[in-house]
Protein backbone atom coordinates (compact mmCIF):
# COMPACT_ATOMS: atom_id res chain seq x y z
CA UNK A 1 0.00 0.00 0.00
CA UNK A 2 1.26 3.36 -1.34
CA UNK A 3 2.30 6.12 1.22
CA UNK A 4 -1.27 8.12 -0.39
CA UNK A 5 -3.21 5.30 1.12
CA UNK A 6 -1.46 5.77 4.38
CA UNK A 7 -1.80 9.86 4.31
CA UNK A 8 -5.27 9.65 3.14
CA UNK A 9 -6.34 6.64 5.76
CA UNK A 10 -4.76 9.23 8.72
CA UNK A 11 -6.15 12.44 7.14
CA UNK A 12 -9.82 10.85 7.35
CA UNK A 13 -9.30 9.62 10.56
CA UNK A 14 -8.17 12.95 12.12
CA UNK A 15 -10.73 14.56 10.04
CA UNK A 16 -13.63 12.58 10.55
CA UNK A 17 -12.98 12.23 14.15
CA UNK A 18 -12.69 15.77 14.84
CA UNK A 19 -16.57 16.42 12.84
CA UNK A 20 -18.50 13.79 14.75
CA UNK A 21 -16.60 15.05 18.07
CA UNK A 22 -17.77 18.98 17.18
CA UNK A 23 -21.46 17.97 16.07
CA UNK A 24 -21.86 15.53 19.15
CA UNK A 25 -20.67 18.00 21.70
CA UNK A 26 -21.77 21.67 20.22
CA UNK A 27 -24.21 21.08 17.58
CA UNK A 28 -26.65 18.67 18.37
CA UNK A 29 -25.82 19.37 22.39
CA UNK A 30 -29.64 21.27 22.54
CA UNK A 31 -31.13 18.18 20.89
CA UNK A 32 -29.88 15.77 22.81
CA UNK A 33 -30.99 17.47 26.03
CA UNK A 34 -33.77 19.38 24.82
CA UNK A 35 -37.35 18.27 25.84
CA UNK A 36 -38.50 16.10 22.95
CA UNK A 37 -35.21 14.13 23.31
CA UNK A 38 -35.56 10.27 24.92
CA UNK A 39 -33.06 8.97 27.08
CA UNK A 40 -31.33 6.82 24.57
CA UNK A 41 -27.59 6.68 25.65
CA UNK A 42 -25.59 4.70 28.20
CA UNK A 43 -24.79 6.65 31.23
CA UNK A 44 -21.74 8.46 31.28
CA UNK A 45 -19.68 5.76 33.38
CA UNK A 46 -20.69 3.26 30.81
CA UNK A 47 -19.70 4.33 27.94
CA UNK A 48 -17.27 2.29 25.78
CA UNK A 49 -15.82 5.53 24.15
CA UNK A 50 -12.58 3.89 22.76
CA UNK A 51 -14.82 1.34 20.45
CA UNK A 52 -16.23 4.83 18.49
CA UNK A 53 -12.36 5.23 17.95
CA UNK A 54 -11.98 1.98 16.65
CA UNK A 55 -15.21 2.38 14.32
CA UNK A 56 -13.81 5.38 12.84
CA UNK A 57 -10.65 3.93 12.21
CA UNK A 58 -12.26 1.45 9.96
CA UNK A 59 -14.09 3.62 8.69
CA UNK A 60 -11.03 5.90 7.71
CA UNK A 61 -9.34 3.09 6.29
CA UNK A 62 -11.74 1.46 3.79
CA UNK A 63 -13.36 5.08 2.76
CA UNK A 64 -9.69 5.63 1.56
CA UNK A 65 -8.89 2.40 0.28
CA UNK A 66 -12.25 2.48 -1.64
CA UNK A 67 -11.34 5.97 -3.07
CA UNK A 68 -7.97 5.11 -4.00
CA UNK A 69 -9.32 2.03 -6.20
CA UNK A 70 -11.34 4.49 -8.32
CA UNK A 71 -9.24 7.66 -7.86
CA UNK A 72 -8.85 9.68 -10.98
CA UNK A 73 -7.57 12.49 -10.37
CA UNK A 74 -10.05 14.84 -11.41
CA UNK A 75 -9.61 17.43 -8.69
CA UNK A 76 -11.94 18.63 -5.73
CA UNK A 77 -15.07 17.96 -7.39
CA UNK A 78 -14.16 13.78 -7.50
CA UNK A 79 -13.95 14.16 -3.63
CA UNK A 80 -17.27 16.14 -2.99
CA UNK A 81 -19.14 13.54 -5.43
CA UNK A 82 -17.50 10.44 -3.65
CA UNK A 83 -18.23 11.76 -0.04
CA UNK A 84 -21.63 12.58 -1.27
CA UNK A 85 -22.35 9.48 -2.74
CA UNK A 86 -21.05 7.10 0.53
CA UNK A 87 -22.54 9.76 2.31
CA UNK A 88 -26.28 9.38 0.95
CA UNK A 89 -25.12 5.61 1.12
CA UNK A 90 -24.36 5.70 4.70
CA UNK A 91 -26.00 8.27 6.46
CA UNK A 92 -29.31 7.66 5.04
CA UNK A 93 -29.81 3.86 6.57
CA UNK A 94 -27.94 5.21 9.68
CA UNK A 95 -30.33 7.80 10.43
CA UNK A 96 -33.29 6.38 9.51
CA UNK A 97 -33.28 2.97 10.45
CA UNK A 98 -32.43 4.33 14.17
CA UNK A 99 -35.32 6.42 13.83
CA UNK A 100 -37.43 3.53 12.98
CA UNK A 101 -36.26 1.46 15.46
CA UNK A 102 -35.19 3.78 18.87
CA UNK A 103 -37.87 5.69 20.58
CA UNK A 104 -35.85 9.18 19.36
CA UNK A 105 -37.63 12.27 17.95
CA UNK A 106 -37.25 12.72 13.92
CA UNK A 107 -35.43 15.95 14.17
CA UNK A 108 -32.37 14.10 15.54
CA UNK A 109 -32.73 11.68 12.27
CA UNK A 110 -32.55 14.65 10.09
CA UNK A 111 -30.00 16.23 11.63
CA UNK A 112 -27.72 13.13 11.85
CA UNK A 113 -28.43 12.76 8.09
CA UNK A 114 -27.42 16.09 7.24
CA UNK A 115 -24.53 16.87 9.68
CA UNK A 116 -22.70 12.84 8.45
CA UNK A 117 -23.31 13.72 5.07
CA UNK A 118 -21.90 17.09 5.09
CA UNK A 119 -18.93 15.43 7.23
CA UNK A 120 -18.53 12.47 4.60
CA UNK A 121 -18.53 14.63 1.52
CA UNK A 122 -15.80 17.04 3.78
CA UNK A 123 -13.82 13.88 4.10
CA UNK A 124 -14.15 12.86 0.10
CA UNK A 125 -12.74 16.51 -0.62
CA UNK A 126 -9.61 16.11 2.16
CA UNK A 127 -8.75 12.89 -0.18
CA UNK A 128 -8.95 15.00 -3.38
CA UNK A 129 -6.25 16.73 -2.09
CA UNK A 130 -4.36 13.98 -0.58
CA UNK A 131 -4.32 11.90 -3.89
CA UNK A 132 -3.49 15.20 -6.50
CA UNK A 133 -1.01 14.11 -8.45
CA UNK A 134 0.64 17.39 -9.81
CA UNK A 135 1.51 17.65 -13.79
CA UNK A 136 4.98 16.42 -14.79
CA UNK A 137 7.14 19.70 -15.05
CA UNK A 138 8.01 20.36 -18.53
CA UNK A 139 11.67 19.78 -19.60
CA UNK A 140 13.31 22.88 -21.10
């Protein structure tokens, strides 16, 4: 595996991490304490924080492996469609199927739908610029 692959895997990891930490602590705070939110997490004590870790490390790893297998080099745009496209792959089922499922009000669906897919497609454009290959300088 080329040192891209390694850069890339890192980059999302950082990257990713760093999103899901800022909308799970600032932006969706009010929602997940507000009045129409359930009880829905383990307490504090309880939680098994260093599995998330581990989740987004595989995550990191095959989103970049996946977009190195296809990259082609066609600047920022290829990494706002790829991250939009695992995104709505993704974040969709996530969201929704939890809805379905856990007694938690559809605002906090939405919003986990449209805060991961803004934070996917972010993470498709950090691997656009990971995996630019520059032109060739011209020989003179």
């Amino acid at each position: 595996m080329n040192k891209k692959l390694w850069t890339g895997f890192i980059a999302v990891w950082v990257v990713y991490g760093f999103l899901e930490s800022t909308v799970n602590t600032i932006l969706l705070k009010s929602t997940y304490l507000g009045a129409n939110a359930v009880n829905l997490w383990r307490p504090e004590g309880e939680m098994r924080i260093w599995v998330i870790y581990i989740a987004y490390l595989f995550f990191a790893f095959f989103f970049t492996l996946v977009f190195s297998k296809g990259f082609e080099n066609k600047g920022i745009m290829e990494g706002v469609r790829y991250g939009f496209y695992v995104g709505m792959m993704c974040m969709v089922p996530t969201a929704y199927v939890n809805y379905a499922t856990m007694p938690m009000p559809f605002i906090l669906a939405l919003q986990w739908f449209i805060y991961g897919l803004i934070m996917v497609t972010i993470c498709g454009i950090v691997l656009s610029f990971v995996f630019k290959t520059r032109p060739a300088a011209a020989i003179s």
